[in-house]
N, C-alpha and C. Protein backbone atom coordinates (compact mmCIF):
# COMPACT_ATOMS: atom_id res chain seq x y z
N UNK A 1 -17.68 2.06 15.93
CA UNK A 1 -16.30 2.55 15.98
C UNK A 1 -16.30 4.06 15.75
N UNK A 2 -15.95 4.60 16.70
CA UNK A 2 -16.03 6.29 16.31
C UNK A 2 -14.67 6.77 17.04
N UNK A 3 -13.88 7.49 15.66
CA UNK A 3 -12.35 7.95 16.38
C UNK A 3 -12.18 9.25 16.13
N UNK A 4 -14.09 10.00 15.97
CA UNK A 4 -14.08 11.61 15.33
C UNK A 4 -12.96 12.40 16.46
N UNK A 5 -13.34 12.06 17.44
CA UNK A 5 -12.56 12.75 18.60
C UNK A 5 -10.86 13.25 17.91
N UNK A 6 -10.51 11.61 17.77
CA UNK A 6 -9.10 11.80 17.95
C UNK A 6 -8.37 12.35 15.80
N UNK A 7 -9.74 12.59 15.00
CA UNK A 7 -9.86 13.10 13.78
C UNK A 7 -9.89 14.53 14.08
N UNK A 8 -10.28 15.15 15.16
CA UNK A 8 -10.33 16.50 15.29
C UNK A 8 -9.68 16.71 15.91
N UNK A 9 -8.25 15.97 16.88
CA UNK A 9 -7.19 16.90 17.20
C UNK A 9 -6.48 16.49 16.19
N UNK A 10 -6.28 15.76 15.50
CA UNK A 10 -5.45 15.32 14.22
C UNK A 10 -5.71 16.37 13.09
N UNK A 11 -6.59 16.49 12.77
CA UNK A 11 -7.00 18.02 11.53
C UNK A 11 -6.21 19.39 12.24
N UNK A 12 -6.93 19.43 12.84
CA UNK A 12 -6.89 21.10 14.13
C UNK A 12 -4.95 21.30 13.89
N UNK A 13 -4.57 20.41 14.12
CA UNK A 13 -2.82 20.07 14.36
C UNK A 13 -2.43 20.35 13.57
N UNK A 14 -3.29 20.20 11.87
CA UNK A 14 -2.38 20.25 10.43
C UNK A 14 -3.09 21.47 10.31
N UNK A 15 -3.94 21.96 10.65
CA UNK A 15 -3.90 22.97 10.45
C UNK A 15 -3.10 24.30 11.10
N UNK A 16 -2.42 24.19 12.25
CA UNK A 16 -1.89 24.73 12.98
C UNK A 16 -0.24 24.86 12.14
N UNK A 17 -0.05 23.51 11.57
CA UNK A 17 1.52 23.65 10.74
C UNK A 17 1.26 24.55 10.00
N UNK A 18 3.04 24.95 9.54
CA UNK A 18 3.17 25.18 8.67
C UNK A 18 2.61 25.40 7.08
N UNK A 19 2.44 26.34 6.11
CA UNK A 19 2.11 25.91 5.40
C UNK A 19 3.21 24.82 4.38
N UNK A 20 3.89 25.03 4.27
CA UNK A 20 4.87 23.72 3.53
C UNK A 20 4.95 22.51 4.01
N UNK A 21 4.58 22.84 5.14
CA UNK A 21 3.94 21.18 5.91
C UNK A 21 3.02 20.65 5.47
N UNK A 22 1.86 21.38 5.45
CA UNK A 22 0.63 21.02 4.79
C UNK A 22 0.89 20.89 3.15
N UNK A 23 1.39 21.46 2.73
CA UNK A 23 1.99 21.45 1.31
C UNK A 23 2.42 19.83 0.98
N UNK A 24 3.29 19.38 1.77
CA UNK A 24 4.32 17.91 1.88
C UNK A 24 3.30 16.84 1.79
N UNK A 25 2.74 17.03 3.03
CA UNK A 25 1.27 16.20 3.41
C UNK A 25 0.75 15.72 2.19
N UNK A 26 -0.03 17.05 1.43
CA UNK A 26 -0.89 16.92 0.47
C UNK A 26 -0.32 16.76 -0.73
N UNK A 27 1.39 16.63 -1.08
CA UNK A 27 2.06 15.75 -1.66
C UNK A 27 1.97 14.27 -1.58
N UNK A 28 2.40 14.46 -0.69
CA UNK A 28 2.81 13.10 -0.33
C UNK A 28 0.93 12.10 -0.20
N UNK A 29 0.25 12.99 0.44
CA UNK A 29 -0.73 12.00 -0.06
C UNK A 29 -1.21 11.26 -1.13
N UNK A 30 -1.27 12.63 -2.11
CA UNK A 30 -1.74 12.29 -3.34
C UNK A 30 -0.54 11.11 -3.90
N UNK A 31 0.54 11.40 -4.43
CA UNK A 31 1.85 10.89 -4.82
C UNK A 31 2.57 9.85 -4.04
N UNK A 32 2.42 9.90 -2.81
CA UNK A 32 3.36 8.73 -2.02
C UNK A 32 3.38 7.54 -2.83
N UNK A 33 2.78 6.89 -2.94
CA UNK A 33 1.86 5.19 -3.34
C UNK A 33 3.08 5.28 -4.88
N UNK A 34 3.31 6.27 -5.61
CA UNK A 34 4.42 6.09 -6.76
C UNK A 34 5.67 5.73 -6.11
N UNK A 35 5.89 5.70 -5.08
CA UNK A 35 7.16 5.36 -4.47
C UNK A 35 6.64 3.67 -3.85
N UNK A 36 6.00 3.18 -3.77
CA UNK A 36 6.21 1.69 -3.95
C UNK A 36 6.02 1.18 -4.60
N UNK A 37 5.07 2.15 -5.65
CA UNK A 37 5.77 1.18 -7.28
C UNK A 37 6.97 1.30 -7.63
N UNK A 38 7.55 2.59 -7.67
CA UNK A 38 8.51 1.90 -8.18
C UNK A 38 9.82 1.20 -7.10
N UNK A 39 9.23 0.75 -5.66
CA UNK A 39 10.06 0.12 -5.17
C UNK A 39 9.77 -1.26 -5.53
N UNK A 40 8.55 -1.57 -6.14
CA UNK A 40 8.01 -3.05 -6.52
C UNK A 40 8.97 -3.25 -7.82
N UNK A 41 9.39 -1.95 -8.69
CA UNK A 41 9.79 -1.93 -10.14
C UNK A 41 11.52 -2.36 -9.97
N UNK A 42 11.88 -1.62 -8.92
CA UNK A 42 13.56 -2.30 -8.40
C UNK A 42 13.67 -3.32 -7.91
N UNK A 43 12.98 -3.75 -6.89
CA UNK A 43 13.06 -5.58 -6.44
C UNK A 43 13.22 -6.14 -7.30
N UNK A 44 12.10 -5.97 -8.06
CA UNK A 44 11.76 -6.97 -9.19
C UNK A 44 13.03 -7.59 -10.06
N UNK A 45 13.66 -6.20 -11.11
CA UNK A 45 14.38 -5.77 -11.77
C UNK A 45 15.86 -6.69 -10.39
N UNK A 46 16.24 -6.43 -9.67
CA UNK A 46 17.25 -7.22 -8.63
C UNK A 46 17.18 -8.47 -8.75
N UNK A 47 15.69 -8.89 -8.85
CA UNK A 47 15.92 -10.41 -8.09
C UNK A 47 16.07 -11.49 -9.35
N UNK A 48 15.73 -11.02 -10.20
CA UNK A 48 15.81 -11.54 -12.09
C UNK A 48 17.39 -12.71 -11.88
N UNK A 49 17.98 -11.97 -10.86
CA UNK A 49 19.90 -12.27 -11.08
C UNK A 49 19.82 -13.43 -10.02
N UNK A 50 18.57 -14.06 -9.17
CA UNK A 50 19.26 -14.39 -8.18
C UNK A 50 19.15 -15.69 -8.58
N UNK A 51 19.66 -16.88 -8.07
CA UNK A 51 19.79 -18.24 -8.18
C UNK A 51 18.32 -18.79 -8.04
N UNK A 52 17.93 -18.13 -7.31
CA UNK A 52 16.42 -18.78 -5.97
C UNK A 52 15.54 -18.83 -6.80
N UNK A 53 14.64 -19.33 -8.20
CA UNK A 53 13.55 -18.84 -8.27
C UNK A 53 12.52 -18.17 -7.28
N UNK A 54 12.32 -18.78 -5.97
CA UNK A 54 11.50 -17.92 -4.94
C UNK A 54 11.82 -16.59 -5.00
N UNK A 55 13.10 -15.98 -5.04
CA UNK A 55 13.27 -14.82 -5.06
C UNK A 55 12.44 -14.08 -6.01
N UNK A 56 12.27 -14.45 -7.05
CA UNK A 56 11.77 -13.93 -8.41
C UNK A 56 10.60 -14.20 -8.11
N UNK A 57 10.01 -15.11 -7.96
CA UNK A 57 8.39 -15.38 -7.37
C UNK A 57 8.08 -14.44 -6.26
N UNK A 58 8.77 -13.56 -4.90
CA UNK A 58 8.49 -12.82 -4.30
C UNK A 58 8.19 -11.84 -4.68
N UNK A 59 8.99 -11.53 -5.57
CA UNK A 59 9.32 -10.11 -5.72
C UNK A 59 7.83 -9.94 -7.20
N UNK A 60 7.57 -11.09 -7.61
CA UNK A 60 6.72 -10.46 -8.44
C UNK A 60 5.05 -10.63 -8.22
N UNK A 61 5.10 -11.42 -6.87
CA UNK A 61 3.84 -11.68 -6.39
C UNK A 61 3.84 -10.35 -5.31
N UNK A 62 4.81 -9.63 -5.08
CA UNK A 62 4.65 -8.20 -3.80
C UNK A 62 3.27 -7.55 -4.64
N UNK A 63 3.58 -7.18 -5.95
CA UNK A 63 2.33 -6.16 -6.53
C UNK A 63 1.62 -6.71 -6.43
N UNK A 64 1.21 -8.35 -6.78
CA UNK A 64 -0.24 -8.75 -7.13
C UNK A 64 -1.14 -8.93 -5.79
N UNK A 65 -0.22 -9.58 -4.84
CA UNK A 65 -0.47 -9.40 -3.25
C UNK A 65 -1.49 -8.02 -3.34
N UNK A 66 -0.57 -6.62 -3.52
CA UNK A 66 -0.80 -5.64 -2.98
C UNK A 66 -2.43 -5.05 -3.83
N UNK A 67 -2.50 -5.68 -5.14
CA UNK A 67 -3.75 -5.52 -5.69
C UNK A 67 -4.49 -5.86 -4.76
N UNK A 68 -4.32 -7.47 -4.84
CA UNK A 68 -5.77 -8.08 -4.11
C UNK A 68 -5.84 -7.30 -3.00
N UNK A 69 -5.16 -6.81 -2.18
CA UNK A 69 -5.81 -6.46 -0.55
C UNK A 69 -6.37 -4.57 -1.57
N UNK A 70 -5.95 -4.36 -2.19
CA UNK A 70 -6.90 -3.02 -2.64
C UNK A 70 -8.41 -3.68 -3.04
N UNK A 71 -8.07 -4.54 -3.97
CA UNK A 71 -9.90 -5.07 -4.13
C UNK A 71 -10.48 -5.55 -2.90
N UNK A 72 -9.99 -6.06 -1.97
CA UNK A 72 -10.58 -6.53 -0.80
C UNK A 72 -10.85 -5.09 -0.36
N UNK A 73 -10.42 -4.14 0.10
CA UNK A 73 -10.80 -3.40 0.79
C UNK A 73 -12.01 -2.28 -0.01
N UNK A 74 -11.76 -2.09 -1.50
CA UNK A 74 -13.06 -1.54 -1.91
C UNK A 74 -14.39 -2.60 -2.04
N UNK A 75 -14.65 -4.10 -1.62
CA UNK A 75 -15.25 -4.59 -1.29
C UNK A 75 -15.56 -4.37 -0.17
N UNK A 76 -15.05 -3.79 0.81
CA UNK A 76 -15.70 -3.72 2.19
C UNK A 76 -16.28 -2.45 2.34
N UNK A 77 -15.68 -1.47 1.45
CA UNK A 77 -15.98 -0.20 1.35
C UNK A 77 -17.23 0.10 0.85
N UNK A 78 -17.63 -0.60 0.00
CA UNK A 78 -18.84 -0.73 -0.88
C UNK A 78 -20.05 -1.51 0.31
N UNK A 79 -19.72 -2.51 0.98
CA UNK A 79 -20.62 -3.25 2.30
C UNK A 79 -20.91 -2.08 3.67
N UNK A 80 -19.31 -1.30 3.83
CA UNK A 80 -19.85 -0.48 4.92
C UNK A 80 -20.75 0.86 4.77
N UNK A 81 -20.03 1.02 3.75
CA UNK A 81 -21.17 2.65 3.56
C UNK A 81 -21.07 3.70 4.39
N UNK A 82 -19.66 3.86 4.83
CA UNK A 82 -19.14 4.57 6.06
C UNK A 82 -18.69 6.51 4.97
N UNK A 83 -19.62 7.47 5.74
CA UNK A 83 -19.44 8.51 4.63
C UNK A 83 -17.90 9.29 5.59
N UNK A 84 -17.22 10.34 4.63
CA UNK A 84 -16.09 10.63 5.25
C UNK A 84 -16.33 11.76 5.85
N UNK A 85 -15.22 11.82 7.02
CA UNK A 85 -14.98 12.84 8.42
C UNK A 85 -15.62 14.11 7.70
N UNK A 86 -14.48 14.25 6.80
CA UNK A 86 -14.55 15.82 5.80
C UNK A 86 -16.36 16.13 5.46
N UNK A 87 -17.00 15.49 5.63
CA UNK A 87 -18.52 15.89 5.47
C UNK A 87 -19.54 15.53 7.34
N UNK A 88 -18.86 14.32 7.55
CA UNK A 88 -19.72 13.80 8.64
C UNK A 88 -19.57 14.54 9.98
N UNK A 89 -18.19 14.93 10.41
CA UNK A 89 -17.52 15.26 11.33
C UNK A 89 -18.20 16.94 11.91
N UNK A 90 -19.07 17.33 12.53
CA UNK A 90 -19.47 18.47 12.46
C UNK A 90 -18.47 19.28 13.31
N UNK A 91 -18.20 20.72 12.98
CA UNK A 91 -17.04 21.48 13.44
C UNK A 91 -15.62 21.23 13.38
N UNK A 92 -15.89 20.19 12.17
CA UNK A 92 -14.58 19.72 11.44
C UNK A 92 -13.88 21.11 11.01
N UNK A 93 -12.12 21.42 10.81
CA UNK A 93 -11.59 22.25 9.57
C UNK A 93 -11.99 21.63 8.52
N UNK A 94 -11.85 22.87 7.69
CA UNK A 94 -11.86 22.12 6.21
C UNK A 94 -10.98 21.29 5.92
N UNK A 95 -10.89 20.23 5.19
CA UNK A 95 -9.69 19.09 4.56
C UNK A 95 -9.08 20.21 3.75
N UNK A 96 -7.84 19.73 4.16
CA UNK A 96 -6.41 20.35 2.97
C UNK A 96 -6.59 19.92 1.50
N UNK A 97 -7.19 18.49 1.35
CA UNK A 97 -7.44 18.33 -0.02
C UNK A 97 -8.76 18.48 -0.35
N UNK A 98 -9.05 18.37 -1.37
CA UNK A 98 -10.75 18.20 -2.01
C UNK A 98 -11.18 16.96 -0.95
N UNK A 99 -12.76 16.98 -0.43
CA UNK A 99 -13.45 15.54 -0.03
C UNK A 99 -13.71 15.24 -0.67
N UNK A 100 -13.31 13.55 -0.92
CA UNK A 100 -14.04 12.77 -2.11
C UNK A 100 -15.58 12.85 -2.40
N UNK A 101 -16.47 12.88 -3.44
CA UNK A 101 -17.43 12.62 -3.75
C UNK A 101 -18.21 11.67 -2.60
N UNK A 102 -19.55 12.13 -2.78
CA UNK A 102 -20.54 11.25 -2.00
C UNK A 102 -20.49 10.06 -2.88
N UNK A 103 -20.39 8.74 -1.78
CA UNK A 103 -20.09 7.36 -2.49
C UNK A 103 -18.85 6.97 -2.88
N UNK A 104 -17.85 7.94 -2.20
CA UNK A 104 -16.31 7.13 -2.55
C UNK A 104 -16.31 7.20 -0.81
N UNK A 105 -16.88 6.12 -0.11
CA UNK A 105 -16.76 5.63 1.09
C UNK A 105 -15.45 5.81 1.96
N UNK A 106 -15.80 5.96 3.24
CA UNK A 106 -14.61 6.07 3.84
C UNK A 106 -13.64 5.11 4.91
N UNK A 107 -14.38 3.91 5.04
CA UNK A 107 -14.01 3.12 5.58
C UNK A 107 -13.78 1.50 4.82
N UNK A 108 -12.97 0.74 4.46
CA UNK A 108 -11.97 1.16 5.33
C UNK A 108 -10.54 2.42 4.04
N UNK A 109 -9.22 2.74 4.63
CA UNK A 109 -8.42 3.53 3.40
C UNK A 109 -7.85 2.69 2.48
N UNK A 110 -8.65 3.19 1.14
CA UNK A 110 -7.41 2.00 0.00
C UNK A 110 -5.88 2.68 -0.01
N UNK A 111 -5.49 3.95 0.48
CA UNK A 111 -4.75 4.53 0.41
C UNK A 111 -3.40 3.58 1.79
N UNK A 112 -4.34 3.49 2.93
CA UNK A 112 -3.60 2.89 3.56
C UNK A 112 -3.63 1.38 3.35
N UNK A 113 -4.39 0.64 2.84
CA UNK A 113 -4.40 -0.47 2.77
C UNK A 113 -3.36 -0.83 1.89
N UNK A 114 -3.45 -0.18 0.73
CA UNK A 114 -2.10 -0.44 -0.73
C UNK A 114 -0.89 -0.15 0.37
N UNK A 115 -0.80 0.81 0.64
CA UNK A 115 0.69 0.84 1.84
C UNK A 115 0.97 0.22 2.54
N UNK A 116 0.29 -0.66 3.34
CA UNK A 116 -0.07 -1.43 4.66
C UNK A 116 0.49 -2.91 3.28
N UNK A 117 -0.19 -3.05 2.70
CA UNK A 117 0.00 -4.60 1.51
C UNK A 117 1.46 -4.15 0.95
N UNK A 118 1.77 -3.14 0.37
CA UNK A 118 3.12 -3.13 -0.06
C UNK A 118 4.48 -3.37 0.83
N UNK A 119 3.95 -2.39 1.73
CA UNK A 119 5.28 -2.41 2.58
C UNK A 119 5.30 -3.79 3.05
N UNK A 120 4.71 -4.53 3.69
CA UNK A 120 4.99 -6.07 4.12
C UNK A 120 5.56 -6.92 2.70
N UNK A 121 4.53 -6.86 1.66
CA UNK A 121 5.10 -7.67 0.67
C UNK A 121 6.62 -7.21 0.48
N UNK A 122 6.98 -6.22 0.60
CA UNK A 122 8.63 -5.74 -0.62
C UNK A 122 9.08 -6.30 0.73
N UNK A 123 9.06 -6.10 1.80
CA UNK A 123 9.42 -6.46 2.80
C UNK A 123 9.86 -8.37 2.90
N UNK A 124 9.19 -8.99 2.69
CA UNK A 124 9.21 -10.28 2.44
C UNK A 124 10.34 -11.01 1.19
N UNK A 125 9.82 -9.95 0.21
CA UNK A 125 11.15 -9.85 -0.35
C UNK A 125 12.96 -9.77 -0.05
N UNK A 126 12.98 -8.54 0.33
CA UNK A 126 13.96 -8.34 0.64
C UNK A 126 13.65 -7.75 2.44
N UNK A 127 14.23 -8.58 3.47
CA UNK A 127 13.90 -8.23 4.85
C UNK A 127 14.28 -6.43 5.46
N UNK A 128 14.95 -6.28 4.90
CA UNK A 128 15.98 -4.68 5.52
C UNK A 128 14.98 -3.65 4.65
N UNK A 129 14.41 -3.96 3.76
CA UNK A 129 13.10 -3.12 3.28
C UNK A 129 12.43 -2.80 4.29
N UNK A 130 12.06 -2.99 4.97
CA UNK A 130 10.99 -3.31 6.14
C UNK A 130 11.41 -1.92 6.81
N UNK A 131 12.43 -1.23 7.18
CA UNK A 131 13.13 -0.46 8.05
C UNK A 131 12.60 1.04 6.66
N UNK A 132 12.28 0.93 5.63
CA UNK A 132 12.28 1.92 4.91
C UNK A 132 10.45 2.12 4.71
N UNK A 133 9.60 0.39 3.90
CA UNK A 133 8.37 0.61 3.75
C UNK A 133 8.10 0.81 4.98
N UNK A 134 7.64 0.16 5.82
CA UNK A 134 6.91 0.26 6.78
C UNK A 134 6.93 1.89 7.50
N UNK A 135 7.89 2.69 7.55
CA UNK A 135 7.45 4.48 8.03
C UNK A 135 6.88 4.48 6.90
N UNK A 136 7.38 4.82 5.37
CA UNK A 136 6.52 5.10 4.62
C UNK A 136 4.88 4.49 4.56
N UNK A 137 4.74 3.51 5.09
CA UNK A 137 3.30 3.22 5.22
C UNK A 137 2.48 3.96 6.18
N UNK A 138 3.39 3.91 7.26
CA UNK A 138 2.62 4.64 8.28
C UNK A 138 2.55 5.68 7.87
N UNK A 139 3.48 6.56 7.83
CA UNK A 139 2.87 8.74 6.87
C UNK A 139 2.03 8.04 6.05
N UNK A 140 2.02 7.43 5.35
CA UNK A 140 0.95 7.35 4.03
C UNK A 140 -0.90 7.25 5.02
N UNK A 141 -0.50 6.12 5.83
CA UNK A 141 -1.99 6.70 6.40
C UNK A 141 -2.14 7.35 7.76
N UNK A 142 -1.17 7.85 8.01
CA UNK A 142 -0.97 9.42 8.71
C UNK A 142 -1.43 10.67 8.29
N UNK A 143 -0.85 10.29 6.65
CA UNK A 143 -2.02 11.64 6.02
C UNK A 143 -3.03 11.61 5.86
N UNK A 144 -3.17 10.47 5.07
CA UNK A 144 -5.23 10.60 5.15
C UNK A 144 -5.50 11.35 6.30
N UNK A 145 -5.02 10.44 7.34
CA UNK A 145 -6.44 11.89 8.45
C UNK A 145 -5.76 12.98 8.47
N UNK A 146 -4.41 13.75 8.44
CA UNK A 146 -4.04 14.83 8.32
C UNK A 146 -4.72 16.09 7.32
N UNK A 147 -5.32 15.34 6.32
CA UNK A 147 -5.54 16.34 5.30
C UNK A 147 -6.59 16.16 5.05
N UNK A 148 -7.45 15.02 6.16
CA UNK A 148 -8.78 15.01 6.51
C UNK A 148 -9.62 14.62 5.97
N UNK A 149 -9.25 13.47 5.22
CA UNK A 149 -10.29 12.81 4.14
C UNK A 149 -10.69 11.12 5.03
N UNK A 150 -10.09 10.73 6.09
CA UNK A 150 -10.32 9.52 6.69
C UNK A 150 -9.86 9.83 8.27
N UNK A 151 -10.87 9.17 8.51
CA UNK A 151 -10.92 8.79 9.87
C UNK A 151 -9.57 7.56 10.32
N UNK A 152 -9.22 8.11 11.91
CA UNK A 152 -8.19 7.26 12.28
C UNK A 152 -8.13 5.44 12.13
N UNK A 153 -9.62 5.36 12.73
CA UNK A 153 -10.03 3.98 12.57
C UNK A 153 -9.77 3.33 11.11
N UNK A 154 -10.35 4.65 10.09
CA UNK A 154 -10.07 4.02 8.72
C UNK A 154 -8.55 3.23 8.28
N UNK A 155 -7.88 4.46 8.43
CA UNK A 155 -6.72 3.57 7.99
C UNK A 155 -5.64 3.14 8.97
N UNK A 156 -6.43 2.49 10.03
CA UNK A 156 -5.42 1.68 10.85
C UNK A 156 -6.21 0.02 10.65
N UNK A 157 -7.73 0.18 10.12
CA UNK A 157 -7.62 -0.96 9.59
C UNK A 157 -7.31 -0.61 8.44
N UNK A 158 -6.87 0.23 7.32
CA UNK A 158 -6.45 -0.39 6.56
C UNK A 158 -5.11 -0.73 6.47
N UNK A 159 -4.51 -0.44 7.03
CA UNK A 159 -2.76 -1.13 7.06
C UNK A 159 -3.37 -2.29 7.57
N UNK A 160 -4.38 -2.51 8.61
CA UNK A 160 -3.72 -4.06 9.19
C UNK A 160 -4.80 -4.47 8.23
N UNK A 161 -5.53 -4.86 7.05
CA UNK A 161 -6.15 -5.34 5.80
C UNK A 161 -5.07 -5.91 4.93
N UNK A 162 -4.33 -4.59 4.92
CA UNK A 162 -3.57 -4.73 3.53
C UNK A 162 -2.21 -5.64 4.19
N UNK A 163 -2.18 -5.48 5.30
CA UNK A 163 -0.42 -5.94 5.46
C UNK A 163 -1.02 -7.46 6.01
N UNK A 164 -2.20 -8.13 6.14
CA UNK A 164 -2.22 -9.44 6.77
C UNK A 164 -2.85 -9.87 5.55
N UNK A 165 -3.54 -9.43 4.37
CA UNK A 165 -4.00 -9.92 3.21
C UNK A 165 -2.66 -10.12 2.00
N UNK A 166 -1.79 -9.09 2.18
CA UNK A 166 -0.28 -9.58 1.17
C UNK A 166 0.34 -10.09 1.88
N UNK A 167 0.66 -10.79 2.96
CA UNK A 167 1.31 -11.78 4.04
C UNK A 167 0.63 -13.07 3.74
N UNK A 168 -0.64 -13.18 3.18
CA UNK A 168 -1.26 -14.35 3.70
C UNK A 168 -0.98 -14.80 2.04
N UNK A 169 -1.29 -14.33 0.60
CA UNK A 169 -1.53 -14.10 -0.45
C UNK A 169 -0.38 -14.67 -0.88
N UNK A 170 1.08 -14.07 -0.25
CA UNK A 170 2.67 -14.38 -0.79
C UNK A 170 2.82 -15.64 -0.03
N UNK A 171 2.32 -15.78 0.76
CA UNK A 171 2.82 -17.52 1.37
C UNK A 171 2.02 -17.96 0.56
N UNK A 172 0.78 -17.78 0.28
CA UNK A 172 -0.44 -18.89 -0.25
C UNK A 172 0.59 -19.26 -1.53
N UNK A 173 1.21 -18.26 -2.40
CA UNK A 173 1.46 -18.27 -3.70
C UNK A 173 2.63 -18.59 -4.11
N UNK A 174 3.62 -18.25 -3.42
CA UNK A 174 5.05 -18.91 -3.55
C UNK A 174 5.55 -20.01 -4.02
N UNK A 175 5.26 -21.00 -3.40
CA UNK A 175 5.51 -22.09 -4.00
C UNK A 175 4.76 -22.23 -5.84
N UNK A 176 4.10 -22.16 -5.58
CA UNK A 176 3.61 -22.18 -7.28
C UNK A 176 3.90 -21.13 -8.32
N UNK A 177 4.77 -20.10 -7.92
CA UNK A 177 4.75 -19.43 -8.33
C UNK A 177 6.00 -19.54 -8.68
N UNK A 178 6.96 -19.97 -8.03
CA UNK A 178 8.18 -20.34 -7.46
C UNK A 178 8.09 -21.42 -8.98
N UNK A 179 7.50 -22.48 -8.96
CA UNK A 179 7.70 -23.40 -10.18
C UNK A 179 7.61 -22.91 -11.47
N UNK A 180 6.64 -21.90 -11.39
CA UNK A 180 6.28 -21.35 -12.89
C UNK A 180 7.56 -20.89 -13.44
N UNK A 181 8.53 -19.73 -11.94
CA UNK A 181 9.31 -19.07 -12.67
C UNK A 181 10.53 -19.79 -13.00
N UNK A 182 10.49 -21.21 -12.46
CA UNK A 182 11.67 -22.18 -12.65
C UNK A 182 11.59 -22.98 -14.21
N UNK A 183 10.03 -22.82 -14.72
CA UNK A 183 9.85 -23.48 -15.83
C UNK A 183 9.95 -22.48 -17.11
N UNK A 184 9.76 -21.04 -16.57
CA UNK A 184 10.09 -19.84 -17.47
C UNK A 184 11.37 -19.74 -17.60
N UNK A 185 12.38 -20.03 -16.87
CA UNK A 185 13.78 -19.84 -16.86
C UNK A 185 14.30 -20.93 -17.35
N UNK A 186 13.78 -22.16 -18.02
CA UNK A 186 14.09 -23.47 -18.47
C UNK A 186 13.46 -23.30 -19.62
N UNK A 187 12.42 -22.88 -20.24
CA UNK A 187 12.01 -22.26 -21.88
C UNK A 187 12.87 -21.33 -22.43
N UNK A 188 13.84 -20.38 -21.82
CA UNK A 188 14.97 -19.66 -22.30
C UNK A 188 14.24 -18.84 -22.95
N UNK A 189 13.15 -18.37 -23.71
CA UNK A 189 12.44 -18.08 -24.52
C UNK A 189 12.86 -16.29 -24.06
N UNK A 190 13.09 -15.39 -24.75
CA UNK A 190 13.26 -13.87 -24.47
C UNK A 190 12.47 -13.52 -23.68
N UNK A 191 11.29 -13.45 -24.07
CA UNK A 191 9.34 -13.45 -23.23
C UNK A 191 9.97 -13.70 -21.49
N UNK A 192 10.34 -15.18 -21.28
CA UNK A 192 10.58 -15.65 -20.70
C UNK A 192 11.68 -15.26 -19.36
N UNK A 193 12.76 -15.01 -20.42
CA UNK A 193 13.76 -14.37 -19.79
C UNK A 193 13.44 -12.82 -19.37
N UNK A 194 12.88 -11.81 -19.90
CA UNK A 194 12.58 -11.01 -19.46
C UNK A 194 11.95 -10.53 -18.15
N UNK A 195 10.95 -11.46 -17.79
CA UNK A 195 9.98 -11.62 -16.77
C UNK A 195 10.78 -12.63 -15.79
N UNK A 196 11.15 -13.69 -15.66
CA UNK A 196 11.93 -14.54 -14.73
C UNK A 196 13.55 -14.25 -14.65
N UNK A 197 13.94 -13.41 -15.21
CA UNK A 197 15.26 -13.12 -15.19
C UNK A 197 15.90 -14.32 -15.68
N UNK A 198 17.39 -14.31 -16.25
CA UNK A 198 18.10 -15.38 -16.72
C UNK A 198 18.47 -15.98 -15.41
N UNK A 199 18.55 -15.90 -14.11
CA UNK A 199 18.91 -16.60 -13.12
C UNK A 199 20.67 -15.86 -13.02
N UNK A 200 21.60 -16.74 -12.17
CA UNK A 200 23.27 -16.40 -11.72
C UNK A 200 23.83 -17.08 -13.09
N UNK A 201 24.55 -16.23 -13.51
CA UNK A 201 25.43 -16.30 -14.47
C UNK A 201 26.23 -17.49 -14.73
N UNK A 202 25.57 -17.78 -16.02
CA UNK A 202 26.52 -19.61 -16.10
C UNK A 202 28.04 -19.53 -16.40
């Protein structure tokens, strides 16, 4: 798989912007990923009220979903041994950010993969999410290669890692998860109530 080609009109381009462009970028790279926590931290906090236990089981299996497809993908990262553009790529620009260390692999992006797993999970949650995560996923691994730390290939599998591993993870888990929070909301217990929400108002 080699997408150096289309990594070097993608660099060349950010380098041609703006500098406050490049500025945003290398915001938003580093920082983006705090904006679906705390969109995982508002679902959550919403769905406490709803009747459905499932609701409450979605919304709190979106993060754990979105873990596992990050450990899945630094498992593959660790098998491929793929080194990044920012060193491999000869007549590369320099990356806008620091290149990671030799041995923080570049294939496939945990950066896009956590985005790629979030945005579907919050999405599943609440459906009209979908219209907000999903661009934010895509810039999220738009930048990686913008600021030149991953290759295109990298994080287009990693969105499709992360978004078919928290798709597969929230169906697997729902239902059981779904009971737990029906039996947490029937212990009344504070603990309890905190985490499963009290349910619709008796």
């Amino acid at each position: 798989m080699d997408s150096s080609g289309l990594y070097l009109d993608i660099t060349d381009f950010a380098h041609s912007t703006p500098a406050w462009v490049q500025s945003a970028f290398e915001v938003w790279t580093e920082y983006g990923l705090f904006v679906f926590g705390a969109l995982f931290i508002a679902v959550w906090w919403r769905a406490r009220g709803a009747r459905d236990p499932r609701t409450v089981a979605l919304a709190l299996l979106a993060p754990l979903a979105t873990a596992l497809a990050y450990v899945a993908s630094e498992l593959v990262k660790s098998s491929v041994d793929e080194e990044r553009p920012c060193r491999a790529v000869a007549g590369a620009a320099a990356s806008l950010v620091k290149c990671p260390a030799t041995g923080d692999w570049s294939f496939p992006s945990n950066h896009a993969t956590i985005a790629g797993a979030a945005a579907v999970a919050l999405a599943m949650v609440v459906g009209r999410l979908a219209l907000l995560t999903v661009p934010l996923a895509l810039l999220m691994a738009f930048s990686r290669v913008f600021v030149g730390v991953h290759y295109p290939h990298d994080v287009g599998m990693g969105l499709l890692l992360g978004a078919s591993l928290a798709a597969l993870a929230v169906l697997a888990l729902t239902g059981p998860t779904s009971r737990i929070i029906a039996a947490m909301r029937a212990n009344g217990s504070r603990a309890a109530v905190l985490i499963a929400g009290p349910g619709p108002a008796r």
